[in-house]
N, C-alpha and C. Protein backbone atom coordinates (compact mmCIF):
# COMPACT_ATOMS: atom_id res chain seq x y z
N UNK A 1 84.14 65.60 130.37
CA UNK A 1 83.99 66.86 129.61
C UNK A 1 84.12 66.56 128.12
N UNK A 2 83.28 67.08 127.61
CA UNK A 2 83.26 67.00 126.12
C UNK A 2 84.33 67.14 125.34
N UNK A 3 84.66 67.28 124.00
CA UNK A 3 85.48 67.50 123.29
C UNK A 3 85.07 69.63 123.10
N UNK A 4 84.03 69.69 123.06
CA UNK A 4 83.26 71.15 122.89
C UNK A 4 83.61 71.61 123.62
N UNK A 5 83.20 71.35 125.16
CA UNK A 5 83.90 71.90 126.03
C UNK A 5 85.15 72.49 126.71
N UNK A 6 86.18 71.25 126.01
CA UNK A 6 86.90 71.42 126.34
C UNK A 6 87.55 72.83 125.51
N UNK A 7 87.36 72.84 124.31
CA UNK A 7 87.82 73.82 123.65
C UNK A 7 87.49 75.04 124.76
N UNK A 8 86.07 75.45 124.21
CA UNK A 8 85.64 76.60 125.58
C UNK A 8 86.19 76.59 126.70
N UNK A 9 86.71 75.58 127.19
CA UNK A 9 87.04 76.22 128.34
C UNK A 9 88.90 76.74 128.60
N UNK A 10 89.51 76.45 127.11
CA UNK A 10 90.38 76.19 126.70
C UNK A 10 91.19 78.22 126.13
N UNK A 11 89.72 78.02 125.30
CA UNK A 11 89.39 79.51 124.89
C UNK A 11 89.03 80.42 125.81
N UNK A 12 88.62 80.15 126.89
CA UNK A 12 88.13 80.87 128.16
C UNK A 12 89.53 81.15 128.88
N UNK A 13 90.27 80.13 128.93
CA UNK A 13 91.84 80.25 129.73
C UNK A 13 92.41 81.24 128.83
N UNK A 14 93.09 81.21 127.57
CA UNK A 14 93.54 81.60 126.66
C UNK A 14 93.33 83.42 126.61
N UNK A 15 91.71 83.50 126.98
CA UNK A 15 91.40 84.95 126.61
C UNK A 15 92.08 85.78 128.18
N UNK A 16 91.88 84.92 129.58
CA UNK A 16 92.34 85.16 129.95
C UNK A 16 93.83 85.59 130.37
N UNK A 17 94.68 85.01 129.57
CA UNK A 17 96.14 85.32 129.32
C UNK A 17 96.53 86.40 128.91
N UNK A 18 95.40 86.45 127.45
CA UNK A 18 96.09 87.69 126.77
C UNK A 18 95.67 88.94 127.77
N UNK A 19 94.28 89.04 128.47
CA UNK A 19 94.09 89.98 128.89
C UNK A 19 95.05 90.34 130.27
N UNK A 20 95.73 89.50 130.47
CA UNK A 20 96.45 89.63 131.82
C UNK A 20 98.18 90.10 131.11
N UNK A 21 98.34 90.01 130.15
CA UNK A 21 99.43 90.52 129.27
C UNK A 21 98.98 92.22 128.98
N UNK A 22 97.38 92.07 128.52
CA UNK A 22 97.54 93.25 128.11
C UNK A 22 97.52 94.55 129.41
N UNK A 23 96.76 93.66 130.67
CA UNK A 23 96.55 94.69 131.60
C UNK A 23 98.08 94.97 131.97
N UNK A 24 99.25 93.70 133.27
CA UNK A 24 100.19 93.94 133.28
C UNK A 24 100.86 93.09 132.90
N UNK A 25 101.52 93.33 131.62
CA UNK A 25 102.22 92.15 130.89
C UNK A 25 103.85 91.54 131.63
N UNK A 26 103.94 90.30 131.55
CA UNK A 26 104.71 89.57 132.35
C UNK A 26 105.29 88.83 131.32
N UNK A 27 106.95 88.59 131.06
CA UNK A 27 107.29 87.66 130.31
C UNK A 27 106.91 86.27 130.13
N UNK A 28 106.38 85.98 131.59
CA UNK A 28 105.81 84.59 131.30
C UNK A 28 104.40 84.15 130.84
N UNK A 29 103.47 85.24 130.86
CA UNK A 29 102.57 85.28 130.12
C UNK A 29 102.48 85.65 128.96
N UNK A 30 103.64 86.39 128.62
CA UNK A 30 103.62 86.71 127.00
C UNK A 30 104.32 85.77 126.42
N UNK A 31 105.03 85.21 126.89
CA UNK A 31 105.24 83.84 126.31
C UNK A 31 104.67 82.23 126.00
N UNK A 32 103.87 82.56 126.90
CA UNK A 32 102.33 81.43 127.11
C UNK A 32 101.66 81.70 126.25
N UNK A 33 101.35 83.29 125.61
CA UNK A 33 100.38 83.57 124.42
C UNK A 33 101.32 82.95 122.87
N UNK A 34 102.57 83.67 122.96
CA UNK A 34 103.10 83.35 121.82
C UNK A 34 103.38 81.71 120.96
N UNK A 35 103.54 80.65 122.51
CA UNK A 35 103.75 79.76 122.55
C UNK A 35 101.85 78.89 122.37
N UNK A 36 101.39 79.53 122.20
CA UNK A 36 99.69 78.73 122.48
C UNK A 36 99.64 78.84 121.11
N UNK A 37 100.44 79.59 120.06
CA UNK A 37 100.04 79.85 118.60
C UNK A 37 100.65 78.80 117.56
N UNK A 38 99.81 78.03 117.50
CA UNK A 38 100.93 77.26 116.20
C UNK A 38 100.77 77.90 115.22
N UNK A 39 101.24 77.17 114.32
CA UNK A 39 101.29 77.93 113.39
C UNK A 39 100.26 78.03 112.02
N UNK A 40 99.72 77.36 111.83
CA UNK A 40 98.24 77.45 111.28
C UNK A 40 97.55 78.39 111.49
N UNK A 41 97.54 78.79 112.94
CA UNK A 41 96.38 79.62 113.71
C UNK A 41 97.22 80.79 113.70
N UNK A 42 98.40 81.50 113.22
CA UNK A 42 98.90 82.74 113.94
C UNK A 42 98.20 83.66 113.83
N UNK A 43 97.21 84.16 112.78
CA UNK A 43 96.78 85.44 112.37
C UNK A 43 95.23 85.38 112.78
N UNK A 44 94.95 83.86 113.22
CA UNK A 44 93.79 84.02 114.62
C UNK A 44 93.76 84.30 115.48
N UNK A 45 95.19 83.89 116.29
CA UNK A 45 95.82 83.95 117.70
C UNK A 45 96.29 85.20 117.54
N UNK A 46 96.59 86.47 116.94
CA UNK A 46 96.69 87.57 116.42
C UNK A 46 95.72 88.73 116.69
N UNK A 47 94.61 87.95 115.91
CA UNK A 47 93.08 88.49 116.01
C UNK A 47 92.44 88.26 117.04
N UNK A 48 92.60 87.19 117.88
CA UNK A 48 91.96 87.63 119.24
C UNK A 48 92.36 88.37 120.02
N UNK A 49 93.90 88.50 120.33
CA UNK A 49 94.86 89.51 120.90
C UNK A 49 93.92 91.42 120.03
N UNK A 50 93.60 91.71 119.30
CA UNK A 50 93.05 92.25 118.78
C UNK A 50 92.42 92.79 119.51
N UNK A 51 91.09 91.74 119.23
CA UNK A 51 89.61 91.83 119.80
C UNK A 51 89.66 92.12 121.07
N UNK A 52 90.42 91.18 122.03
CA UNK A 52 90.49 91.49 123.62
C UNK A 52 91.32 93.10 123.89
N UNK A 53 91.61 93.34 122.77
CA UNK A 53 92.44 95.11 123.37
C UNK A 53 91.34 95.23 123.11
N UNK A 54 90.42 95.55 121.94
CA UNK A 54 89.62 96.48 121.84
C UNK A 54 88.62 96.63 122.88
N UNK A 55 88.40 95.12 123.50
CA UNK A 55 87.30 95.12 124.38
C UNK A 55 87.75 95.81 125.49
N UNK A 56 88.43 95.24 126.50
CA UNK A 56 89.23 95.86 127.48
C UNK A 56 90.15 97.45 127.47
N UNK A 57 89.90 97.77 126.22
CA UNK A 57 90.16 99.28 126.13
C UNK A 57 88.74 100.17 126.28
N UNK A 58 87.22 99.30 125.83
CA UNK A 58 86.43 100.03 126.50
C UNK A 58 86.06 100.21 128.04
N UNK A 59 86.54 99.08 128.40
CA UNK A 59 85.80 98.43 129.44
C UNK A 59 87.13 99.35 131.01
N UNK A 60 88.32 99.02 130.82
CA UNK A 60 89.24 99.66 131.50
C UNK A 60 89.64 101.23 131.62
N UNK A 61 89.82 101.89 132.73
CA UNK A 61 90.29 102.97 132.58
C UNK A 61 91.63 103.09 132.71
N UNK A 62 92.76 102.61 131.79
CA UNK A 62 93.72 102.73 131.49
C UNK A 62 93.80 103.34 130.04
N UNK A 63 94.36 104.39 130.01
CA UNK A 63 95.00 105.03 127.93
C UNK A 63 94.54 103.67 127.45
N UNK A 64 94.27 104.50 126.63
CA UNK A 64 93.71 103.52 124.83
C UNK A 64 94.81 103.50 124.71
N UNK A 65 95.92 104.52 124.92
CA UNK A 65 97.05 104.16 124.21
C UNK A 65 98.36 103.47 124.63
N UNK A 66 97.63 102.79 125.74
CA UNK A 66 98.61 101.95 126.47
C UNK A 66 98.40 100.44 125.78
N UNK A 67 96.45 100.40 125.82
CA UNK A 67 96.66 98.58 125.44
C UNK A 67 96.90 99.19 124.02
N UNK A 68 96.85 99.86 123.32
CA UNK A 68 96.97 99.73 122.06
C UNK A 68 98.45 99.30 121.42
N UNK A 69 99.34 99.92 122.17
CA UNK A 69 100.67 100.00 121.93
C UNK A 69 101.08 98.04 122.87
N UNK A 70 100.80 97.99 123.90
CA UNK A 70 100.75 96.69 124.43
C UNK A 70 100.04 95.37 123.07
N UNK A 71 98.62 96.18 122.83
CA UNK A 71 98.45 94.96 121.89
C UNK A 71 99.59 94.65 120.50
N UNK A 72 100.01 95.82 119.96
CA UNK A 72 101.07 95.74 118.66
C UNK A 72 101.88 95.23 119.33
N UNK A 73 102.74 94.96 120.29
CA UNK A 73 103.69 95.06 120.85
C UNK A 73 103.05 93.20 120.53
N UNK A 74 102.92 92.37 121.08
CA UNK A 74 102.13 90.90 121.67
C UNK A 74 101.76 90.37 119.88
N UNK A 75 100.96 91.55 118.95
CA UNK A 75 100.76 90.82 118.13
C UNK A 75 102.03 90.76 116.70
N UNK A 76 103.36 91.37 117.17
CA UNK A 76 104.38 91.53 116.10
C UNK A 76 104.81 90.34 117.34
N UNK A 77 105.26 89.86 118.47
CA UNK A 77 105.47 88.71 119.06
C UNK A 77 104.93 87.24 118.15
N UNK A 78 104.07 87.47 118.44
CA UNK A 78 103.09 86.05 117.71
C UNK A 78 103.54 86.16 116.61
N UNK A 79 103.53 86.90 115.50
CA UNK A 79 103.89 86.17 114.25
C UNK A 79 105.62 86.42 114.25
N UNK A 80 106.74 87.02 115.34
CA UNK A 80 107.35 86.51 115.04
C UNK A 80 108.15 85.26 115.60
N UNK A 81 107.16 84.88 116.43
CA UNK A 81 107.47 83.46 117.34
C UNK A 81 107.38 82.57 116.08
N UNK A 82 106.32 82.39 114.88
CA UNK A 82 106.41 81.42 113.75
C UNK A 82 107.66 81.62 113.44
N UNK A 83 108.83 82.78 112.71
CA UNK A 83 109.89 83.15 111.68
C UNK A 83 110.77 81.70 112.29
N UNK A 84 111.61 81.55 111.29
CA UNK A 84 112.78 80.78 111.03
C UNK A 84 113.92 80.75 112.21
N UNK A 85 114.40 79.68 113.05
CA UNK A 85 115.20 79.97 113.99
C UNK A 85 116.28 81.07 113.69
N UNK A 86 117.00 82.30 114.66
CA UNK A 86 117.77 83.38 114.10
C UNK A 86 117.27 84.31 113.44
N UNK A 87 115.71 84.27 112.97
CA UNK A 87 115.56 85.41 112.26
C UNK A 87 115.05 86.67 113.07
N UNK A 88 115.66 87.84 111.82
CA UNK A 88 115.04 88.93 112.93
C UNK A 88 113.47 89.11 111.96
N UNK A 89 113.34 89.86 112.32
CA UNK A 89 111.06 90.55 111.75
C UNK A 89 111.14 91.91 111.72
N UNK A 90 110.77 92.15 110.32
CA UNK A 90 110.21 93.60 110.13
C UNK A 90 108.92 93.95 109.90
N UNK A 91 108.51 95.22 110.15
CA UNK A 91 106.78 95.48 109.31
C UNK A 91 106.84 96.49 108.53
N UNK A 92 106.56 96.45 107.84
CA UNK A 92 106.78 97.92 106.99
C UNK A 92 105.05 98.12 105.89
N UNK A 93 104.93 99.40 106.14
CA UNK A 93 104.12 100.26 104.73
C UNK A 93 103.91 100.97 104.53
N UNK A 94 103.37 101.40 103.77
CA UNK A 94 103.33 102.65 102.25
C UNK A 94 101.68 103.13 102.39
N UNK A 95 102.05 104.84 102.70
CA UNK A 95 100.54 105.21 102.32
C UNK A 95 101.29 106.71 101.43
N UNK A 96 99.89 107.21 100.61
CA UNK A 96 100.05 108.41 99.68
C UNK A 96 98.76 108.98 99.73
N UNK A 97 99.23 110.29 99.21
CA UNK A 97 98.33 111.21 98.73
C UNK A 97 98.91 112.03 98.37
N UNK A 98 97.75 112.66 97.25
CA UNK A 98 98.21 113.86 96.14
C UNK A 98 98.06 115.05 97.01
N UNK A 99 99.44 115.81 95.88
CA UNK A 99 99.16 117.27 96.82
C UNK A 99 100.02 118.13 95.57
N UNK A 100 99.28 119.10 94.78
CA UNK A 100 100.08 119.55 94.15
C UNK A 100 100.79 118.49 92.51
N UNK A 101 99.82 118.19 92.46
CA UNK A 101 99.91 117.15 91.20
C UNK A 101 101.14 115.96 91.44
N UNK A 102 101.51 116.06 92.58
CA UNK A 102 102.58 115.02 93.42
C UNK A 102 101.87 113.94 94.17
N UNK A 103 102.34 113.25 93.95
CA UNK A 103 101.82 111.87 94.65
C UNK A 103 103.39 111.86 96.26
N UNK A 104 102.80 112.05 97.57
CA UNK A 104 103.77 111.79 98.52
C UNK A 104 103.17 110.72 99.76
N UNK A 105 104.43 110.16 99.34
CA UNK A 105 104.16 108.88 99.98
C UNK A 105 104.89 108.58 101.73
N UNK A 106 104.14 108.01 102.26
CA UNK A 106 104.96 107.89 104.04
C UNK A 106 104.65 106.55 103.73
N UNK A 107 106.21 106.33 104.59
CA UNK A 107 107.29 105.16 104.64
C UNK A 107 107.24 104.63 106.16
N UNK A 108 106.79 103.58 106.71
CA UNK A 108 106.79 103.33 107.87
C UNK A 108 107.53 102.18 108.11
N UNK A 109 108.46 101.64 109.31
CA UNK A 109 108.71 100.42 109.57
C UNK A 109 109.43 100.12 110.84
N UNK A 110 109.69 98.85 111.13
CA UNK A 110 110.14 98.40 112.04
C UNK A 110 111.12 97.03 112.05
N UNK A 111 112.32 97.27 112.68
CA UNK A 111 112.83 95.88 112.98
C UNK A 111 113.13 95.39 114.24
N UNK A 112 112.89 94.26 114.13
CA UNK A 112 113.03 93.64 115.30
C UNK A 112 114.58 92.31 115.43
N UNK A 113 115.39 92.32 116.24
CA UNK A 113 115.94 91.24 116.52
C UNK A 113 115.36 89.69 116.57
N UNK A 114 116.40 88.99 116.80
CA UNK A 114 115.46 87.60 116.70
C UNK A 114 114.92 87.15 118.45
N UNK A 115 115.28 88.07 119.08
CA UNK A 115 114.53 87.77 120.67
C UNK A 115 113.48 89.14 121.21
N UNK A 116 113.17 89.76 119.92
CA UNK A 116 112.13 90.45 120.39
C UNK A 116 111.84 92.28 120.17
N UNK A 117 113.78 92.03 120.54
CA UNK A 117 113.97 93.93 120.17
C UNK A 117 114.01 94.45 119.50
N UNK A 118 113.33 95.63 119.41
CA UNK A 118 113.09 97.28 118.54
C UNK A 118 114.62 97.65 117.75
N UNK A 119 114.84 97.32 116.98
CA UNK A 119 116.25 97.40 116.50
C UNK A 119 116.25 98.90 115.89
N UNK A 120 115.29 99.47 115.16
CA UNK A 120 115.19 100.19 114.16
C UNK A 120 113.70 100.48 113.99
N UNK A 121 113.04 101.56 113.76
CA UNK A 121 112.31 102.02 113.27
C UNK A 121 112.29 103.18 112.51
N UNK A 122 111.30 102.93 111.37
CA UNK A 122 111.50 105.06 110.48
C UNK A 122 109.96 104.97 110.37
N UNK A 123 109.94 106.96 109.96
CA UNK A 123 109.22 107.22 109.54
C UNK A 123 109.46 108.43 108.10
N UNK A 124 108.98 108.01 107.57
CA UNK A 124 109.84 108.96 106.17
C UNK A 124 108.97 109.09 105.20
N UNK A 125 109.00 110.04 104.87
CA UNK A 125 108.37 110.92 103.06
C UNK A 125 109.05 110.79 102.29
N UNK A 126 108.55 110.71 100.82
CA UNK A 126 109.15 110.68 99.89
C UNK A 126 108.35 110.94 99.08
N UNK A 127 108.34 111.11 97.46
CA UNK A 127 107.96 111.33 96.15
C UNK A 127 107.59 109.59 95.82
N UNK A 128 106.57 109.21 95.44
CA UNK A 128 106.21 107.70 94.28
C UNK A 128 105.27 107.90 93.61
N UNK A 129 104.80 107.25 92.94
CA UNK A 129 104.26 107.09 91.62
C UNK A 129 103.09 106.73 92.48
N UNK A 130 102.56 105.79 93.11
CA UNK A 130 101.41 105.30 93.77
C UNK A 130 102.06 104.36 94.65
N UNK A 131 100.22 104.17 95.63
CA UNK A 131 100.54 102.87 96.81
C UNK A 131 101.17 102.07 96.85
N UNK A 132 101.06 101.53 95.57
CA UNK A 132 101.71 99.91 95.56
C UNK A 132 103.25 100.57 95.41
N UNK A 133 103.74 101.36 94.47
CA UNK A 133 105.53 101.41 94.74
C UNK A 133 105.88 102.00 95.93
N UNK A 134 104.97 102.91 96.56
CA UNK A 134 104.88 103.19 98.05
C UNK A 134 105.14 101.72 98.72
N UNK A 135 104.95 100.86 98.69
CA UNK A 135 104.98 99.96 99.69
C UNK A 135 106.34 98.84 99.28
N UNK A 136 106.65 98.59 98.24
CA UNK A 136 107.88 98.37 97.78
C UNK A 136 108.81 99.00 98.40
N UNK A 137 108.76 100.24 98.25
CA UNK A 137 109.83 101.72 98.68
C UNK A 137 109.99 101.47 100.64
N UNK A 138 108.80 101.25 100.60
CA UNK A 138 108.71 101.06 102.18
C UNK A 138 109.74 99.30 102.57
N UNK A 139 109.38 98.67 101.88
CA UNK A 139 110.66 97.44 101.87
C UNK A 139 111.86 97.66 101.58
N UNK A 140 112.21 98.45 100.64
CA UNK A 140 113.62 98.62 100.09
C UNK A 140 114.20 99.34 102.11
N UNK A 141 113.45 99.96 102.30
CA UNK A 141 114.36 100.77 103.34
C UNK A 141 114.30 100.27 104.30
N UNK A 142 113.85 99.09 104.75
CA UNK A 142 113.52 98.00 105.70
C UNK A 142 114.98 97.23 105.53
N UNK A 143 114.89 96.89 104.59
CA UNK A 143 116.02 95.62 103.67
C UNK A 143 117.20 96.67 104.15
N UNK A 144 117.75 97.85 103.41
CA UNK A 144 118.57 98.57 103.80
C UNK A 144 118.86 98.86 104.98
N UNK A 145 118.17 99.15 106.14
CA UNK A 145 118.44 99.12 107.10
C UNK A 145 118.85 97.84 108.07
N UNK A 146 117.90 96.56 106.92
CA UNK A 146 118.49 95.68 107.81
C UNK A 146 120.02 94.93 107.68
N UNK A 147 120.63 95.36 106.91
CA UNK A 147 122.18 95.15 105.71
C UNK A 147 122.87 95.95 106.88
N UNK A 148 122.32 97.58 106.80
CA UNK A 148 123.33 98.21 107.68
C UNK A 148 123.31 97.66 109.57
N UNK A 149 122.59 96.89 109.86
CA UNK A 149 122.76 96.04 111.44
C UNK A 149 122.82 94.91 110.63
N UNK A 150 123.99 94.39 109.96
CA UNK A 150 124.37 93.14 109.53
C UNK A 150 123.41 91.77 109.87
N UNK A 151 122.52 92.11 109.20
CA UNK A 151 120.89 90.88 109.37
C UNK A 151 121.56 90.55 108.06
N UNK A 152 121.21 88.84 107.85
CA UNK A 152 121.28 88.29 106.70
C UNK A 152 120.32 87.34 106.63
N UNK A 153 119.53 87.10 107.71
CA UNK A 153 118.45 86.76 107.82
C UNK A 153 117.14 87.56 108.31
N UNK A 154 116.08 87.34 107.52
CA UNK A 154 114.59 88.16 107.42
C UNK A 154 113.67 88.11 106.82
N UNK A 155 112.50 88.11 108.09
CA UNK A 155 111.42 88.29 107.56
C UNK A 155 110.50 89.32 107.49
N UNK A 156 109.68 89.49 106.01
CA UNK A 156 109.31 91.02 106.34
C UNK A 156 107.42 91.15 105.92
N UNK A 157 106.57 91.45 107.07
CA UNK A 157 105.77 91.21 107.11
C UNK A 157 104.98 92.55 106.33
N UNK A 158 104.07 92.27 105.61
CA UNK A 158 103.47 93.75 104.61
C UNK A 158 102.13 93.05 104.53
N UNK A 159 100.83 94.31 105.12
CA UNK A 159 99.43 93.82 104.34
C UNK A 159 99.24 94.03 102.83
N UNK A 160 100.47 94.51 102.08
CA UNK A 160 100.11 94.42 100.65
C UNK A 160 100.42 93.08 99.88
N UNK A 161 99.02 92.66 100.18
CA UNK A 161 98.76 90.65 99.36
C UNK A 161 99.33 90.75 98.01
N UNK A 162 99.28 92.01 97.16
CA UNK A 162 99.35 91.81 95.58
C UNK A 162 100.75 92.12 95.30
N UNK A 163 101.87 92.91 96.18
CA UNK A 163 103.16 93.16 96.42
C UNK A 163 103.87 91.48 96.65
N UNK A 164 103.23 90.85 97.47
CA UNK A 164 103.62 89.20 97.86
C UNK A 164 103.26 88.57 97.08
N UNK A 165 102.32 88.32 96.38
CA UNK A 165 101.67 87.43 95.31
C UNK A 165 102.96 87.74 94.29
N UNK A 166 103.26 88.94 93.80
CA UNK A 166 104.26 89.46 92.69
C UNK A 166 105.36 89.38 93.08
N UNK A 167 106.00 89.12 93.96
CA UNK A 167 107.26 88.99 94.43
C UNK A 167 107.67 87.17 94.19
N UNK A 168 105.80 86.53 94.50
CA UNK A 168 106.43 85.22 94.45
C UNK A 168 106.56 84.55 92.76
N UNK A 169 106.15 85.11 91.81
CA UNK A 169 105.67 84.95 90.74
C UNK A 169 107.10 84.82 90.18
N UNK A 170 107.92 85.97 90.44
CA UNK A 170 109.28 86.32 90.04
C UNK A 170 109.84 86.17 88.60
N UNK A 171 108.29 87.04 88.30
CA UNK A 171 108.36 87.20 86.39
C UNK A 171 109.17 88.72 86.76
N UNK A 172 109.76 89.02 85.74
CA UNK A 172 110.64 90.33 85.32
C UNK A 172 109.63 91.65 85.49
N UNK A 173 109.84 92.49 86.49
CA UNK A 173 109.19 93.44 86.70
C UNK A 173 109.69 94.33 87.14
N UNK A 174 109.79 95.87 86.34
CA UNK A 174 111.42 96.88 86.66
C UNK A 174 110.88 97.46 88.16
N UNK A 175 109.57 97.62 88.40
CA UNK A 175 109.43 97.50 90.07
C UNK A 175 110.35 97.33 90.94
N UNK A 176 110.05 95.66 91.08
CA UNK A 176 110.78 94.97 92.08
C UNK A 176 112.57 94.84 91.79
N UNK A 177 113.48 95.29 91.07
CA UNK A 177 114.31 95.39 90.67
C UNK A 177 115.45 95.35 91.54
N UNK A 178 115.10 96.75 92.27
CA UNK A 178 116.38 97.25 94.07
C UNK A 178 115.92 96.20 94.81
N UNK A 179 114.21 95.53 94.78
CA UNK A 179 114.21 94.51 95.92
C UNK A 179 114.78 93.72 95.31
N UNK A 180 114.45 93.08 94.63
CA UNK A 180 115.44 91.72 93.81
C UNK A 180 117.08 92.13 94.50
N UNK A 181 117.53 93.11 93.92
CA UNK A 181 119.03 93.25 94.56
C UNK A 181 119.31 93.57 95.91
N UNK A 182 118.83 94.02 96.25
CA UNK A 182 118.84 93.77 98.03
C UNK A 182 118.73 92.41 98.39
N UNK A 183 118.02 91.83 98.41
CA UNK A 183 117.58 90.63 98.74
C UNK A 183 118.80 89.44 98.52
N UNK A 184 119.44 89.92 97.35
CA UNK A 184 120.96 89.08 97.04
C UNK A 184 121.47 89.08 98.18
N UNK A 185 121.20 90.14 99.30
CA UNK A 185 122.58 90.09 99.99
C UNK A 185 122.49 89.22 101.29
N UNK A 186 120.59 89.15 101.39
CA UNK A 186 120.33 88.32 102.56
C UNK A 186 120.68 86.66 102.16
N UNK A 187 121.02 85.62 103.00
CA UNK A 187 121.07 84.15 102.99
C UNK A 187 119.63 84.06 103.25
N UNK A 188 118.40 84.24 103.71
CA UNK A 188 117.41 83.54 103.74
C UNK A 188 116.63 85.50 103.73
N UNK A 189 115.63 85.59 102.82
CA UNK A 189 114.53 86.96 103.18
C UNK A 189 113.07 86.00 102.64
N UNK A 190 112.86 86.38 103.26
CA UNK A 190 111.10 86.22 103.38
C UNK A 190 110.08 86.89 103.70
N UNK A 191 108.98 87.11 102.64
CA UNK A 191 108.31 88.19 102.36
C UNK A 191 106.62 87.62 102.74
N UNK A 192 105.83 88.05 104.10
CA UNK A 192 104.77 87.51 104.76
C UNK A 192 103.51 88.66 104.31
N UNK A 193 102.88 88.07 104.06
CA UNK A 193 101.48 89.09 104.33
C UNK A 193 100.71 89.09 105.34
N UNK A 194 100.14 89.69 106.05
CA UNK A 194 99.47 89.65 107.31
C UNK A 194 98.04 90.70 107.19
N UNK A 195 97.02 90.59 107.96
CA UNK A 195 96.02 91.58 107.61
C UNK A 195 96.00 92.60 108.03
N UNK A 196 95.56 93.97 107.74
CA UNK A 196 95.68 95.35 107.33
C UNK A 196 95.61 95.44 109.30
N UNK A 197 95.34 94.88 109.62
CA UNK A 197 94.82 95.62 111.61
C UNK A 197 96.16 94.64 112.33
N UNK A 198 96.84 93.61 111.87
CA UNK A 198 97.49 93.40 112.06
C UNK A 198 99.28 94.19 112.02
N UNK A 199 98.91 95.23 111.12
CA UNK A 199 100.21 95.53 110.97
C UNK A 199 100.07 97.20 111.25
N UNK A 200 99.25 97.20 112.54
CA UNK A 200 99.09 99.23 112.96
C UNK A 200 99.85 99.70 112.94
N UNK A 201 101.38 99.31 113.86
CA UNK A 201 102.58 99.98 114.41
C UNK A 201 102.85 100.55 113.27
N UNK A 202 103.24 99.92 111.56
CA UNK A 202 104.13 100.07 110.42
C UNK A 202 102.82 101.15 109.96
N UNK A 203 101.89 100.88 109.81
CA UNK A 203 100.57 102.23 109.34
C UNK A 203 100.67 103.20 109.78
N UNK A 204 101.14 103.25 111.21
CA UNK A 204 100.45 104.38 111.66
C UNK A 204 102.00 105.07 111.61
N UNK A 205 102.99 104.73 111.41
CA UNK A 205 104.12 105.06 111.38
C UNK A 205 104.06 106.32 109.88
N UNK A 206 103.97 105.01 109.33
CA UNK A 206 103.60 105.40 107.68
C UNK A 206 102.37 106.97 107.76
N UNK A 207 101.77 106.69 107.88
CA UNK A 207 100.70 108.16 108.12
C UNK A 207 101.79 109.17 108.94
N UNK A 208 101.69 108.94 109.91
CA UNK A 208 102.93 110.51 110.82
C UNK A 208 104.06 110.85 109.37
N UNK A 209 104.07 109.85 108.32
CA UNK A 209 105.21 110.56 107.88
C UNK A 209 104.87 111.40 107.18
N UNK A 210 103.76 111.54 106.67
CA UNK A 210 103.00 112.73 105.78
C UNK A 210 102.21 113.92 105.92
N UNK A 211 102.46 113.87 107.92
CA UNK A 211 101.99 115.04 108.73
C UNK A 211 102.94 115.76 109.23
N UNK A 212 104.03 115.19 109.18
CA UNK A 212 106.11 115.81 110.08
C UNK A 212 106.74 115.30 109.19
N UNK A 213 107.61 116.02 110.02
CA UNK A 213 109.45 115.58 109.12
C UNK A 213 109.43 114.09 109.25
N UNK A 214 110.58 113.74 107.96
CA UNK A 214 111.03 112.32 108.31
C UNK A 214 111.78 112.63 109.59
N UNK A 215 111.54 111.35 110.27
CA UNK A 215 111.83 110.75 111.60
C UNK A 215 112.30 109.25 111.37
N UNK A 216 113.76 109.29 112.10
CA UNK A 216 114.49 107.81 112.34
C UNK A 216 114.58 108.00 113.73
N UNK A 217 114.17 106.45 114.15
CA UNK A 217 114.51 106.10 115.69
C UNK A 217 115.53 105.50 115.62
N UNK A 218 115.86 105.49 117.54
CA UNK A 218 117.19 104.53 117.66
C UNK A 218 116.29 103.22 118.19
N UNK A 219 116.51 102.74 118.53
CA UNK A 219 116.22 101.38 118.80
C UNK A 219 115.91 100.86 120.10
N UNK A 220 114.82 100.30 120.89
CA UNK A 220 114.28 100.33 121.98
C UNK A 220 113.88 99.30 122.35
N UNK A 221 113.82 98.93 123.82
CA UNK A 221 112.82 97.51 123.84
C UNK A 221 111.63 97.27 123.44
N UNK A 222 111.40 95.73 123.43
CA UNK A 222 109.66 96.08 123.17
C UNK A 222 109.07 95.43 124.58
């Protein structure tokens, strides 16, 4: 067998996994997916997990909103199978719109333990200036929440690239200021970008907050 082949048929096994996770997911297959991802590839191995919900959500008569919630569930797994031994994983972001010459912004997020569990999630409104401090704002309360479940280690995953780019720059910016001081309190925080379909759970969180009341969860398996 070829070297070509082998891939294909490699990729052929592989697609089969995830789809057998997403139909009835089994710890030992969700761990076969997480574990097939090095780390180079996470936000490929991500994106196919993706692609195969979307497909198999046409194709199956099971809720859209079963693989959908199954696929977030598999693809906050994968990238946090890369994090730092002990760490826990958050997702968090920031959406707005004007209303009344007010800019109101929903706050979405999630934490996770370092073996997998729903520690914390919000959904919350507030008053900002725009998106981008929307999505800052959406970290600060990530970070805060993760201080109050004594995390001192974290990583916190955001599709805002230009929020991460500026965080790593760490020129003086009255912005980032509360993050700068939060961040004192963690021993290791780390700030990931991931792509916009990658991070639904923290979006779509973020949107409900600007249709209802703020909403805090308690904490659940995943």
């Amino acid at each position: 067998m070829s070297s070509s082949q082998q891939r294909q048929a490699q990729a052929r096994h592989l697609n089969k996994v995830i789809d057998r996770v997403l139909l009835e997911p089994t710890e030992k297959h969700i761990q076969e997916v997480v574990q097939s991802s090095r780390p180079a590839m996470t936000a490929a191995m991500a994106e196919r997990v993706r692609r195969r919900a979307t497909l198999l959500a046409r194709r199956e008569r099971l809720s859209r909103k079963i693989f959908l919630d199954r696929r977030d569930t598999l693809i906050r797994l994968i990238y946090a199978g890369r994090a730092p031994a002990d760490c826990y994983c958050a997702w968090t972001d920031g959406s707005v719109y004007s209303a009344a010459e007010k800019c109101i912004a929903g706050l979405g997020g999630i934490l996770l333990d370092p073996g997998g569990t729903m520690i914390s999630e919000f959904s919350l409104r507030k008053e900002e200036r725009d998106g981008f401090t929307a999505e800052i704002a959406a970290i600060e309360t990530v970070l805060g929440k993760a201080r109050a479940h004594g995390v001192t280690r974290l990583r916190v995953h955001t599709d805002c690239k230009a929020l991460v780019q500026l965080w790593f720059r760490r020129r003086e910016d009255a912005r980032l200021a509360e993050m700068r001081r939060l961040a004192g309190e963690f021993k290791l925080l780390q700030l990931q970008n991931v792509p916009r379909q990658h991070n639904h759970s923290a979006h779509q969180l973020a949107r409900q907050a600007m249709v209802r009341p703020t909403v805090e969860y308690p904490g659940c398996s995943v």
